[in-house]
Protein backbone atom coordinates (compact mmCIF):
# COMPACT_ATOMS: atom_id res chain seq x y z
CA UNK A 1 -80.22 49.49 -9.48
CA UNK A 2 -80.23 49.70 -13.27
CA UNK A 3 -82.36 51.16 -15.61
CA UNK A 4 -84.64 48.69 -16.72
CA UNK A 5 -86.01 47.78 -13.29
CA UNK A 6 -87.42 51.23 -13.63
CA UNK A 7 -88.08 51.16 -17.25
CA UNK A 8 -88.22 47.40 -18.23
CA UNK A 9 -88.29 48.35 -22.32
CA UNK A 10 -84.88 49.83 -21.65
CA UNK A 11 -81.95 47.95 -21.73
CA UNK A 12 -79.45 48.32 -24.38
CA UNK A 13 -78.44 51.80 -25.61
CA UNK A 14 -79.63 52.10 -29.26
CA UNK A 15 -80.84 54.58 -31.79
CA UNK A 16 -83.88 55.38 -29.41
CA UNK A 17 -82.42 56.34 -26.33
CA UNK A 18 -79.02 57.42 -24.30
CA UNK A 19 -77.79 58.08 -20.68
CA UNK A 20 -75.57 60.33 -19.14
CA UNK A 21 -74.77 59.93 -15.53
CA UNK A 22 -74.13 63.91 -15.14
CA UNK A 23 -74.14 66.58 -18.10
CA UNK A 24 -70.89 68.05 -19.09
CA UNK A 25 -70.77 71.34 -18.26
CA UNK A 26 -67.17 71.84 -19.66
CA UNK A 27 -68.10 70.50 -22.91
CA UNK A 28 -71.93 70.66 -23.86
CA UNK A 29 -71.08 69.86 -27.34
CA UNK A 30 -70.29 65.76 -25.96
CA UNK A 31 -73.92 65.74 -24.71
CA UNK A 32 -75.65 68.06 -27.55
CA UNK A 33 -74.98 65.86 -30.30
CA UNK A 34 -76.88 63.59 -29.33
CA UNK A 35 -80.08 66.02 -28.60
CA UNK A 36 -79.66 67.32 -32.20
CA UNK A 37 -79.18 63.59 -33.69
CA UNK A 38 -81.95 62.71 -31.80
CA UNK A 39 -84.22 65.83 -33.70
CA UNK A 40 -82.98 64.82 -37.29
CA UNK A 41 -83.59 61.32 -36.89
CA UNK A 42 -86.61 59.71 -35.20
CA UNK A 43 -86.54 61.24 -31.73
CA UNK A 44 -85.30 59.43 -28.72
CA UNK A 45 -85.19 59.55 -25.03
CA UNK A 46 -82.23 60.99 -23.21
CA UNK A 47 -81.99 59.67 -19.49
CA UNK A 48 -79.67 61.92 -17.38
CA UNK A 49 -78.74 60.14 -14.05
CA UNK A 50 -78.02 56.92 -15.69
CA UNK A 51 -74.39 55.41 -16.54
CA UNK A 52 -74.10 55.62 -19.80
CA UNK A 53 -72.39 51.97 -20.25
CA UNK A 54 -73.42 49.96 -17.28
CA UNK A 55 -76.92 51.69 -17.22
CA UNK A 56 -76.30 52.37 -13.77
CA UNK A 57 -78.97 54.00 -11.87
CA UNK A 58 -76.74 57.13 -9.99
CA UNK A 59 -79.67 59.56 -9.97
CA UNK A 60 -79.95 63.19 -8.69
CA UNK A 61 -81.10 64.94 -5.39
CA UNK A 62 -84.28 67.18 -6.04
CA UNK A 63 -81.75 69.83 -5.93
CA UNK A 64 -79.83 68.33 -8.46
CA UNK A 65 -81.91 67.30 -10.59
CA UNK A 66 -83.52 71.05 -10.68
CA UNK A 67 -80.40 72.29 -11.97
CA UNK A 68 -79.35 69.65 -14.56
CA UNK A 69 -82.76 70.23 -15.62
CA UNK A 70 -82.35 73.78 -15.69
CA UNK A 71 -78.73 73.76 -17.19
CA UNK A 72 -79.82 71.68 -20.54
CA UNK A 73 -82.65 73.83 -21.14
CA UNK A 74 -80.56 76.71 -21.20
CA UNK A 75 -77.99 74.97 -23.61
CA UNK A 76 -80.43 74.19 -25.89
CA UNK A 77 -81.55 77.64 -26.19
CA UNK A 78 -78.06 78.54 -25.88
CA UNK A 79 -76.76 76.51 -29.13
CA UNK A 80 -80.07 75.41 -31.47
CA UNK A 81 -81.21 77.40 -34.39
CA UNK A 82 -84.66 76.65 -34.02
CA UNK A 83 -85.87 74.84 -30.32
CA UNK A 84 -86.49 71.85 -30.43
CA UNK A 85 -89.91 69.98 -29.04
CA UNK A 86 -88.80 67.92 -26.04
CA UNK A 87 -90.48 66.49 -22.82
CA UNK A 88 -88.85 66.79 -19.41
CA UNK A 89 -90.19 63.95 -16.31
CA UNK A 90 -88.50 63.67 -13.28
CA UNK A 91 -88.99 59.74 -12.37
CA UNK A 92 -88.42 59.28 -8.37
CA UNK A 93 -86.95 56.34 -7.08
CA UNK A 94 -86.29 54.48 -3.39
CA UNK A 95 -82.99 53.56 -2.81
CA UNK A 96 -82.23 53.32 1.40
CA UNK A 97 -85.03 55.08 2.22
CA UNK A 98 -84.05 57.61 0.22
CA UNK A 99 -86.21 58.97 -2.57
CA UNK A 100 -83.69 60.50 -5.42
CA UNK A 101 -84.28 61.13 -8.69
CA UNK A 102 -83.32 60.67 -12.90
CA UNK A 103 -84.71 62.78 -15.54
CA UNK A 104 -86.10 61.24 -18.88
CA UNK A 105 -86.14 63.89 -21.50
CA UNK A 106 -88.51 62.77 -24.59
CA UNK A 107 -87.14 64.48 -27.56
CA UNK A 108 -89.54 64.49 -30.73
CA UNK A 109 -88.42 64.40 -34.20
CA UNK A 110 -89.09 67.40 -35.62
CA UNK A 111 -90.51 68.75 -39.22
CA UNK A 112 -88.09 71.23 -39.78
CA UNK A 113 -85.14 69.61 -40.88
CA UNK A 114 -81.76 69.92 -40.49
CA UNK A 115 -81.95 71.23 -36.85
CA UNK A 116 -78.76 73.14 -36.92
CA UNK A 117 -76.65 72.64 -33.61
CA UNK A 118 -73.80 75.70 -33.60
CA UNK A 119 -71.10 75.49 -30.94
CA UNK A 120 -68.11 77.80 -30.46
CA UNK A 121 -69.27 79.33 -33.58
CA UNK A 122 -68.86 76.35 -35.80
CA UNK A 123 -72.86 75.23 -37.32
CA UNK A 124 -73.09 71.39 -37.39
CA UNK A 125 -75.93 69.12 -38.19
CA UNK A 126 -76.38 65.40 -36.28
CA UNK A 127 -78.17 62.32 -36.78
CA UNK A 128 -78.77 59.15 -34.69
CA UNK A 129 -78.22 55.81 -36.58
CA UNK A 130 -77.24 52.31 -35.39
CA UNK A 131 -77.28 53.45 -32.04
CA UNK A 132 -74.72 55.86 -32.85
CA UNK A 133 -74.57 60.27 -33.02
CA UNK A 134 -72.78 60.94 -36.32
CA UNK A 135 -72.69 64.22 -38.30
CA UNK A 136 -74.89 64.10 -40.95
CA UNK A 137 -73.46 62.18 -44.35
CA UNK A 138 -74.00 65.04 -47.35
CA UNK A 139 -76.58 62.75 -48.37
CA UNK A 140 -78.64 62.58 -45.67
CA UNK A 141 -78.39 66.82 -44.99
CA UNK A 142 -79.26 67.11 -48.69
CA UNK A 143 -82.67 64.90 -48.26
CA UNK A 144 -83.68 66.61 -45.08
CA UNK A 145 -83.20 69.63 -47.13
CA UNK A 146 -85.48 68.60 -50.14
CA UNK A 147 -88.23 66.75 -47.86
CA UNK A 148 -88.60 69.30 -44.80
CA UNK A 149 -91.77 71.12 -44.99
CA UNK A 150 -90.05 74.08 -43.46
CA UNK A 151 -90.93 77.46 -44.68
CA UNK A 152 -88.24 79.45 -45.89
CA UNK A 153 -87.40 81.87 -43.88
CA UNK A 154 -88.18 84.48 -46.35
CA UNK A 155 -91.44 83.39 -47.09
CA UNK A 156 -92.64 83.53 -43.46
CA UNK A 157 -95.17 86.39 -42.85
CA UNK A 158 -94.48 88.99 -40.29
CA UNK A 159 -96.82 90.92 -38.47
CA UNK A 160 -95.79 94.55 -40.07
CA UNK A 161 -97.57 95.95 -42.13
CA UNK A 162 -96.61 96.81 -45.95
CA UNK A 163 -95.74 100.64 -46.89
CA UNK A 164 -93.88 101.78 -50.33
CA UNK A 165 -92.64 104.74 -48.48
CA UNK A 166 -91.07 102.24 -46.32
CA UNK A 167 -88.36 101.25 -48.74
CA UNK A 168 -87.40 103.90 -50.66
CA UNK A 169 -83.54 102.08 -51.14
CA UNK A 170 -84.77 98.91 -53.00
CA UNK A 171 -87.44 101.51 -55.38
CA UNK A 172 -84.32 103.87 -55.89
CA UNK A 173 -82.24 100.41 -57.00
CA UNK A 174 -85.01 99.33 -58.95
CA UNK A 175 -85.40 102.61 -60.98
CA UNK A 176 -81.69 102.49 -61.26
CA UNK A 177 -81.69 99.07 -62.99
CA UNK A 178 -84.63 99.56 -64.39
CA UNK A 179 -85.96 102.84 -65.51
CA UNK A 180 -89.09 102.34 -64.38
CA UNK A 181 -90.89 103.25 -60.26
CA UNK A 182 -92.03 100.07 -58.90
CA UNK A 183 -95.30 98.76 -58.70
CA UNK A 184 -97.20 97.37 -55.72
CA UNK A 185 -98.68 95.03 -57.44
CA UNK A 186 -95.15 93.65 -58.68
CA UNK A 187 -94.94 93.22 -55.63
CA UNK A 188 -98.09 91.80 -54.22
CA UNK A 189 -97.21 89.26 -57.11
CA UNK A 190 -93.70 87.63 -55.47
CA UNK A 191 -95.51 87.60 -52.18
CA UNK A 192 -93.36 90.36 -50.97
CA UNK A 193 -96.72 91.08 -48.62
CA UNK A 194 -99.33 89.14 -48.07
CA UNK A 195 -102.74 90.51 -46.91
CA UNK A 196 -100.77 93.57 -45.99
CA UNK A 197 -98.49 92.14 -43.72
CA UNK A 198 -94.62 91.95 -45.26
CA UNK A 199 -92.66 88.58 -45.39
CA UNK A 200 -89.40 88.33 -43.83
CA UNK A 201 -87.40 88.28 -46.70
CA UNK A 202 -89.53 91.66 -47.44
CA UNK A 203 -88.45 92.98 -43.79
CA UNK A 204 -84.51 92.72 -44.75
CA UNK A 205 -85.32 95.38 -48.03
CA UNK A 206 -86.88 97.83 -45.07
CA UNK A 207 -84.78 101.26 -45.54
CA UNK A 208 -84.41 101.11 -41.53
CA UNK A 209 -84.16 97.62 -40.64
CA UNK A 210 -80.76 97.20 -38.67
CA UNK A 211 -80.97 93.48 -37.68
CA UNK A 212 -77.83 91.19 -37.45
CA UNK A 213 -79.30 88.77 -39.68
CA UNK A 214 -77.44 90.94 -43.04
CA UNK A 215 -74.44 91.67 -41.09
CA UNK A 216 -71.56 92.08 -43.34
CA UNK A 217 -67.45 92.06 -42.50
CA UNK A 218 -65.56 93.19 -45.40
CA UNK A 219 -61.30 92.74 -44.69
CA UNK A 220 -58.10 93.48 -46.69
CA UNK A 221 -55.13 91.64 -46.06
CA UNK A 222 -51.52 92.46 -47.01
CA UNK A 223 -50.84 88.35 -48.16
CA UNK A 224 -52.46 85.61 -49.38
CA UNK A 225 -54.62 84.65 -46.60
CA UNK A 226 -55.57 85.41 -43.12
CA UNK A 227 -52.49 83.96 -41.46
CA UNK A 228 -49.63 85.83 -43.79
CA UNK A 229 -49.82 88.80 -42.41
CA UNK A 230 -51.72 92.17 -40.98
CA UNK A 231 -55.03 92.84 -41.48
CA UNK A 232 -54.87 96.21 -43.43
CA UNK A 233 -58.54 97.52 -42.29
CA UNK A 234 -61.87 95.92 -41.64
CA UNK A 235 -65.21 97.31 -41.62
CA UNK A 236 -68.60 96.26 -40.80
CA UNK A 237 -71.80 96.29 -41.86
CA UNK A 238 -75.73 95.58 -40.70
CA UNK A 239 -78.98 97.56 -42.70
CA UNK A 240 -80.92 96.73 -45.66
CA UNK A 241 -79.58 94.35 -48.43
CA UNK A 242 -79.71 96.98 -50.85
CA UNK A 243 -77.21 99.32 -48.64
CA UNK A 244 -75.60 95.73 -47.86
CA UNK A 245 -74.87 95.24 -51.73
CA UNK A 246 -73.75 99.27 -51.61
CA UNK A 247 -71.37 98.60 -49.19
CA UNK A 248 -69.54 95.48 -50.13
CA UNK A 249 -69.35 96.83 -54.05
CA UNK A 250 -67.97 100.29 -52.92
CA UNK A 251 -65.53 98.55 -50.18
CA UNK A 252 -64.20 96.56 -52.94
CA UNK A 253 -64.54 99.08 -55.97
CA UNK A 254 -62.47 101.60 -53.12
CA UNK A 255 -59.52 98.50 -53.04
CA UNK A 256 -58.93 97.18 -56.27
CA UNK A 257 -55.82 97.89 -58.66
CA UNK A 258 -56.46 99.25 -61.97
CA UNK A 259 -53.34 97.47 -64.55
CA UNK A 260 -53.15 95.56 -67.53
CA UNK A 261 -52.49 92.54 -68.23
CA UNK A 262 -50.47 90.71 -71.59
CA UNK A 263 -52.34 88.06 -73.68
CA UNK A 264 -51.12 86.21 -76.59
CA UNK A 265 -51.62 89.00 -79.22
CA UNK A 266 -52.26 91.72 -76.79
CA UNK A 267 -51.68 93.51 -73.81
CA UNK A 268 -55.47 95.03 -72.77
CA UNK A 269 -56.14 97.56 -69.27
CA UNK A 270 -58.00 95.78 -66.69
CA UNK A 271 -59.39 96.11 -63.37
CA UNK A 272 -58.66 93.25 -60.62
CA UNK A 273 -62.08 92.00 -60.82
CA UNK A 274 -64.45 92.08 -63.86
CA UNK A 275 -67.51 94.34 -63.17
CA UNK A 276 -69.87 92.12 -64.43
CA UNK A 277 -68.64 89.34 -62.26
CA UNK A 278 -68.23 91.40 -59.07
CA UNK A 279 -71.96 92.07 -59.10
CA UNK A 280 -72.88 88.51 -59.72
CA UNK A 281 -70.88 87.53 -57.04
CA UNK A 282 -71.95 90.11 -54.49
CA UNK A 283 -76.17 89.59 -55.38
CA UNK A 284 -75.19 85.82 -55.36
CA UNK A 285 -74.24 86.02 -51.58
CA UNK A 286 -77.43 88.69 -50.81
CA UNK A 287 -79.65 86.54 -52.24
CA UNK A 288 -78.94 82.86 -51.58
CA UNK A 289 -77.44 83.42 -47.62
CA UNK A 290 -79.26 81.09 -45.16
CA UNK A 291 -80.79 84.02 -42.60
CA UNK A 292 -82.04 81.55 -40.72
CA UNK A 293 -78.53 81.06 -39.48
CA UNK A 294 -78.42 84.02 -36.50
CA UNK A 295 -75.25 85.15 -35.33
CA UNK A 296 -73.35 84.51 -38.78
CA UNK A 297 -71.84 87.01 -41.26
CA UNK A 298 -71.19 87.63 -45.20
CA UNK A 299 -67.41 87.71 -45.25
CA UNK A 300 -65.54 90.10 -48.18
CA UNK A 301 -61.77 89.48 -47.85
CA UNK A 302 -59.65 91.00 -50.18
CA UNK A 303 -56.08 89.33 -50.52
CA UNK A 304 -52.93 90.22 -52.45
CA UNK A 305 -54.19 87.92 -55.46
CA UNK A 306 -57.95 86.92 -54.95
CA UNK A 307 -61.15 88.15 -53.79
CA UNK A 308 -63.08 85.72 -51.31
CA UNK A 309 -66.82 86.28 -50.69
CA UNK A 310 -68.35 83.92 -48.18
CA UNK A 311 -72.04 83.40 -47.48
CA UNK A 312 -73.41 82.01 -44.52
CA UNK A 313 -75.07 78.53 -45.73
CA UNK A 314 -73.67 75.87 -47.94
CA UNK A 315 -74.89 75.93 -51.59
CA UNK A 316 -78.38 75.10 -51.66
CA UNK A 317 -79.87 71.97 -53.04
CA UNK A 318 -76.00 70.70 -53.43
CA UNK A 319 -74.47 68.12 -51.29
CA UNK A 320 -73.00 70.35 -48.62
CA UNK A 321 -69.40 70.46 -48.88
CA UNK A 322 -67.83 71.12 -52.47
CA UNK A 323 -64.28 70.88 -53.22
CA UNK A 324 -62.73 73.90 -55.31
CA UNK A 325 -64.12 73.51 -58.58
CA UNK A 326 -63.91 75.85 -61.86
CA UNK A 327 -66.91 74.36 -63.60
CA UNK A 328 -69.36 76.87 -61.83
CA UNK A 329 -72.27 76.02 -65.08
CA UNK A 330 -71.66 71.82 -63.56
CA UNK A 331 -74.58 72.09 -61.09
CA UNK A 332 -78.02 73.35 -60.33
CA UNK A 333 -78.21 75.68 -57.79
CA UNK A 334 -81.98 75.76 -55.54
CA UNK A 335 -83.61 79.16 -54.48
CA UNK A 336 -83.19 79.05 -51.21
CA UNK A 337 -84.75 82.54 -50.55
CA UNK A 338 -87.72 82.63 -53.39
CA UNK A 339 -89.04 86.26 -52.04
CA UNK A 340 -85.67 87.65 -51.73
CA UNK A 341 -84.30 86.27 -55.19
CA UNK A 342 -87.87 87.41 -57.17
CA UNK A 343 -87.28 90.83 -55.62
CA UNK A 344 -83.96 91.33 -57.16
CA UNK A 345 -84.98 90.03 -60.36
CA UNK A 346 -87.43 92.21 -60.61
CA UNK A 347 -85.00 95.01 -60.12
CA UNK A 348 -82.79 93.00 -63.13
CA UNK A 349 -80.26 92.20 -60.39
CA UNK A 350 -80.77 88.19 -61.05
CA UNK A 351 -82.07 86.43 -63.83
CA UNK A 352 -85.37 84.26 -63.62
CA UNK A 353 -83.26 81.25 -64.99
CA UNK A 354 -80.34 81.87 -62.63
CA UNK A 355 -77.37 82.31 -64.51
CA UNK A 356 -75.28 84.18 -62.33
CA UNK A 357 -72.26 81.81 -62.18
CA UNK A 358 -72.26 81.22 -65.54
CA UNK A 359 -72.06 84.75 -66.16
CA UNK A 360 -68.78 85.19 -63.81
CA UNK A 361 -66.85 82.41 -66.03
CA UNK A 362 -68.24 84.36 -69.20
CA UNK A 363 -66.28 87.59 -67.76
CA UNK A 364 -63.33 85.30 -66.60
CA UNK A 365 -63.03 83.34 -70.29
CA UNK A 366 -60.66 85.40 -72.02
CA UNK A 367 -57.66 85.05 -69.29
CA UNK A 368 -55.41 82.25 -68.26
CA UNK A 369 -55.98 79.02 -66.28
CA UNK A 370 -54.58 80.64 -63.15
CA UNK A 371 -57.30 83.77 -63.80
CA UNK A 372 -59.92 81.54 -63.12
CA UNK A 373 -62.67 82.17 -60.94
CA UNK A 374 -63.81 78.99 -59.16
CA UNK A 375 -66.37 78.02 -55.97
CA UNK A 376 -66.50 75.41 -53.09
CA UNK A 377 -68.27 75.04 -49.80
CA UNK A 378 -67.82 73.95 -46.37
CA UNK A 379 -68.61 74.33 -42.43
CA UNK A 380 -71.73 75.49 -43.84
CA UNK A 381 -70.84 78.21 -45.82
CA UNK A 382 -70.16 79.01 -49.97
CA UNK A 383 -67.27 80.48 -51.35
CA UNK A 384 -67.15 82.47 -54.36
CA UNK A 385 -63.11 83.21 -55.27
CA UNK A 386 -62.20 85.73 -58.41
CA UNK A 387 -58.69 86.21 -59.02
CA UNK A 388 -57.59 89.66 -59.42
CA UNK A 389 -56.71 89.99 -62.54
CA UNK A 390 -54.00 92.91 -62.03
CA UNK A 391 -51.67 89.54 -60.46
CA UNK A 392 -49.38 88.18 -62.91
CA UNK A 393 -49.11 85.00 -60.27
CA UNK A 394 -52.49 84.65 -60.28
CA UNK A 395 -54.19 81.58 -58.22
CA UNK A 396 -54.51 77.68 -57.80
CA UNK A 397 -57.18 76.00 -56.84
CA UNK A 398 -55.04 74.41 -54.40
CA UNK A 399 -55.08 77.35 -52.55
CA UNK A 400 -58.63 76.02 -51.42
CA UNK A 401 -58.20 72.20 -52.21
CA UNK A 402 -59.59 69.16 -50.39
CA UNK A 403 -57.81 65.81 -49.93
CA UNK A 404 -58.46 62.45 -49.84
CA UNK A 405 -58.78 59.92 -46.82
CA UNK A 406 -56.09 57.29 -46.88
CA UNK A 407 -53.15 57.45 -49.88
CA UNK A 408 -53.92 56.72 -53.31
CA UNK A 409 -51.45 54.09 -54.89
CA UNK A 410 -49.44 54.29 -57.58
CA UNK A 411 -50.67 58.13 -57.75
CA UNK A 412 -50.29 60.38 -61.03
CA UNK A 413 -50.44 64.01 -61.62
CA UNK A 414 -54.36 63.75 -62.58
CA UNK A 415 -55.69 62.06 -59.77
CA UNK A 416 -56.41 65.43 -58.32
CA UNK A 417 -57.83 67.08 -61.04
CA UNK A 418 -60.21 64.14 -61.85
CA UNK A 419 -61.48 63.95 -58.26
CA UNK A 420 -62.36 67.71 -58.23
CA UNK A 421 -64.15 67.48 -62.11
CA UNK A 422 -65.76 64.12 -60.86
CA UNK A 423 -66.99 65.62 -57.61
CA UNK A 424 -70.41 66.86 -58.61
CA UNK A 425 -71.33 65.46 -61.39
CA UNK A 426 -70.29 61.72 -63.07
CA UNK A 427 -68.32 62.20 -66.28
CA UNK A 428 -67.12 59.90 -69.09
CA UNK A 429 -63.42 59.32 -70.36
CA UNK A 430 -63.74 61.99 -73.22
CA UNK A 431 -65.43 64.13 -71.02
CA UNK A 432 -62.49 63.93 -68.20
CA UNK A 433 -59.56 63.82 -71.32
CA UNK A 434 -61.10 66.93 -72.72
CA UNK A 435 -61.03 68.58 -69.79
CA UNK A 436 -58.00 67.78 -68.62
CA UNK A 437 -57.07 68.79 -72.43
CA UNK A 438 -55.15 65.43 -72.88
CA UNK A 439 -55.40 62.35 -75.48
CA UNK A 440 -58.46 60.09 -74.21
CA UNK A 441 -56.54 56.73 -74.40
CA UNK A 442 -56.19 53.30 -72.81
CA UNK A 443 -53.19 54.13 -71.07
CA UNK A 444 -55.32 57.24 -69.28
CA UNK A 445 -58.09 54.99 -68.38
CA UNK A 446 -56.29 51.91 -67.01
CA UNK A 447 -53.14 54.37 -65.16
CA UNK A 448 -55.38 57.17 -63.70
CA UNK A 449 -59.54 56.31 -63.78
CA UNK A 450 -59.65 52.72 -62.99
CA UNK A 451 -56.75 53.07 -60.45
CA UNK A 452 -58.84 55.39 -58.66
CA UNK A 453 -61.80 52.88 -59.42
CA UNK A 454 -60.15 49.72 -58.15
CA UNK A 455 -59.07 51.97 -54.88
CA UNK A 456 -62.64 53.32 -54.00
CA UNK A 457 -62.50 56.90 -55.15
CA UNK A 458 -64.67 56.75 -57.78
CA UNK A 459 -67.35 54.86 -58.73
CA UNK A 460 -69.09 53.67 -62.22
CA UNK A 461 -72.31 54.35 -63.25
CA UNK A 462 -74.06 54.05 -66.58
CA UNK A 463 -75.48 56.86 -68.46
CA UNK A 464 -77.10 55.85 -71.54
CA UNK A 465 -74.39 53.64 -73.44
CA UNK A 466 -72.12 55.23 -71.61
CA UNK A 467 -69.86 54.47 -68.76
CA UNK A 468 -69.48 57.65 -66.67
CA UNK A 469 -67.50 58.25 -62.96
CA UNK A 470 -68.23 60.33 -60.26
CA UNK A 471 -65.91 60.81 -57.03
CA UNK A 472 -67.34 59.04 -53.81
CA UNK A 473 -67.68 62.01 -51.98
CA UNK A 474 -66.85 60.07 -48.17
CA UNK A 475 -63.37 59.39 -49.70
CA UNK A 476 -62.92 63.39 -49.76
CA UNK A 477 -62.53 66.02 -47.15
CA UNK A 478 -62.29 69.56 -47.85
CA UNK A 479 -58.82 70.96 -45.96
């Protein structure tokens, strides 16, 4: 028996539906994709008991059927940020007198978009096209991003009720910053409570909340990354963000070197990380960490020449993954946490204009190109890297680079360098020369841009009267 003799309007797997004779219980993830492609995209039905490629009718015992049924439920809850909506029929059918059994599971599209899938740790988002589960083009996770309807999670009301005396930490950082107590109606104002009740951004600022959602791991390391050698101590964290900010500054303010360091004219004392910029950095993470991603951390690892701080969440209202870029004023970045940002800013941790980043080159400007702070993202997290300035090495940006798909021919010694500028944003030839501080001439554009034009990894656009580039971001993967 196949399929459509039970269900004429099935025939041919496509975008709406799929079959899976059995479930994988050794590897879920094979099977889940298409559950969570199925959510981003326009819903679909998932037929277990089915051959997937002859359409096969195998079916289940009542038995069976019970526990596949039973076993994908608990995956689902097992591996999905947020559950989706899904419909679960068990269709009988005769076969030798025989009454057995397949399971159609209607999944609906849902509103609150991207339905994160995480397995073995790892956060991924899917998406079912051309009859097809793919992980979700940068594109397409940025536009379910923009268009979902979602709440942020901060913004969400609880059902505690608001007290000052409550959160005696965020009014002692506020007087701190500010020299002034804080006002409930300040408050009132950035919908820190609403009819009484707190948000759940508000709920994180709680002196006794101890919830894994601000967990923090701060790590020093003897080398250059993880894999170079011991791990000199690690601690952990989970409280209040404004004990979580305490404790990352004073782990790090506890670690660094305290040197100098020789410019052109002068030799000046520094510390390995600019004050200025070690606060931006650390409120940066606080306040723009995607807490609706359970069971993921803030990472602070110290190495021998950099500080790393990682943040759960890839850089909102970007297109996912960055390559390692210096330019940290070349993009926009979106609120993703309005309650929790308007809090600190109110407390003159953050600006109203957000100009954190900009403020970290500012502090970096006076040193050398291998003192340079830069940022990137990927697997669903941002990086914010500051060299320490005590290093005489210093850092690359290779250290974190991406690479290309395929092999560029007739390569130079820019390609790289134009990729990463061109990344975000689409730049003209004096734009790329100057940055590249070279000569903008014909031998540059025909040798280096339209090489990497004629090969697919860039592409043209006009801006104005001008012809501007910007890297095709499929052509790059971060390594």
């Amino acid at each position: 028996m196949e399929l459509n003799q039970l269900f004429p309007n099935y025939f041919v797997e496509n975008e709406e539906f799929e079959c899976k004779a059995r479930l994988n219980r050794e590897d879920s993830f094979s099977w889940m994709k298409t559950v969570d492609g199925f959510v981003n995209a326009k819903g679909g039905v998932f037929f277990l008991g089915v051959e997937d490629k002859s359409l096969k009718v195998i079916g289940y015992t009542q038995q069976e059927a019970d526990s596949e049924k039973m076993f994908f439920h608990n995956e689902i809850h097992n591996h999905m940020n947020i559950l989706p909506s899904y419909i679960t029929e068990l269709v009988p059918y005769e076969v030798h007198q025989t009454t057995r059994f397949i399971l159609k599971i209607t999944i609906f599209e849902t509103l609150e978009k991207p339905l994160i899938m995480k397995y073995n740790g790892m956060p991924m988002v899917f998406v079912r096209r051309d009859g097809f589960t793919n992980a979700a083009t940068e594109e397409e996770l940025r536009t379910m991003v923009l268009n979902s309807p979602r709440k942020a999670f901060d913004e969400a009301i609880s059902d505690v009720d608001f007290q000052l005396d409550n959160f005696t930490r965020y009014a002692s950082f506020y007087r701190e910053r500010t020299g002034k107590e804080v006002k409930i109606k300040e408050l009132e104002a950035i919908k820190f409570f609403v009819n009484g009740k707190l948000s759940n951004g508000a709920l994180l600022f709680q002196d006794a909340y101890r919830g894994e959602r601000t967990k923090i791991v701060c790590s020093m390391y003897r080398g250059k990354n993880r894999g170079d050698d011991t791990i000199i101590t690690s601690n952990s964290f989970q409280g209040n963000l404004i004990d979580g900010y305490q404790f990352m500054y004073e782990f790090i303010q506890a670690r660094m070197n305290h040197g100098w360091i020789k410019l052109e004219d002068k030799r000046i004392d520094v510390d390995s990380y600019p004050k200025r910029a070690l606060f931006e950095a650390i409120i940066n993470a606080l306040a723009h960490r995607d807490y609706y991603m359970e069971g993921t951390q803030i990472n602070v690892d110290i190495f021998a020449n950099r500080l790393v701080i990682s943040s759960p969440g890839s850089l909102f209202g970007s297109s996912g993954n960055l390559p390692p870029t210096y330019d940290l004023s070349s993009f926009v970045s979106k609120r993703r946490n309005e309650v929790i940002s308007n809090a600190f800013v109110l407390a003159k941790a953050m600006e109203a204009k957000g100009t954190g980043l900009e403020k970290i080159m500012e502090e970096y400007a006076p040193y050398d190109k291998k003192h340079q702070p830069y940022i990137y993202s990927k697997n669903n997290s941002f990086f914010i890297v500051l060299p320490d300035l005590t290093n005489e090495d210093g850092i690359s940006i290779a250290d974190d680079s991406f690479y290309v798909i395929g092999t560029i021919n007739h390569s130079t010694r820019f390609d790289y360098a134009v990729l990463s500028y061109c990344y975000l944003t689409a730049r003209s030839i004096k734009e790329i020369t100057e940055h590249l501080g070279i000569s903008n001439s014909s031998f540059f554009k025909k040798n280096v841009v339209d090489n990497l034009l004629e090969q697919g990894y860039l592409e043209e656009e006009k801006q104005g009267n001008k012809n501007c580039y910007r890297t095709k971001s499929e052509k790059i993967k971060i390594r």
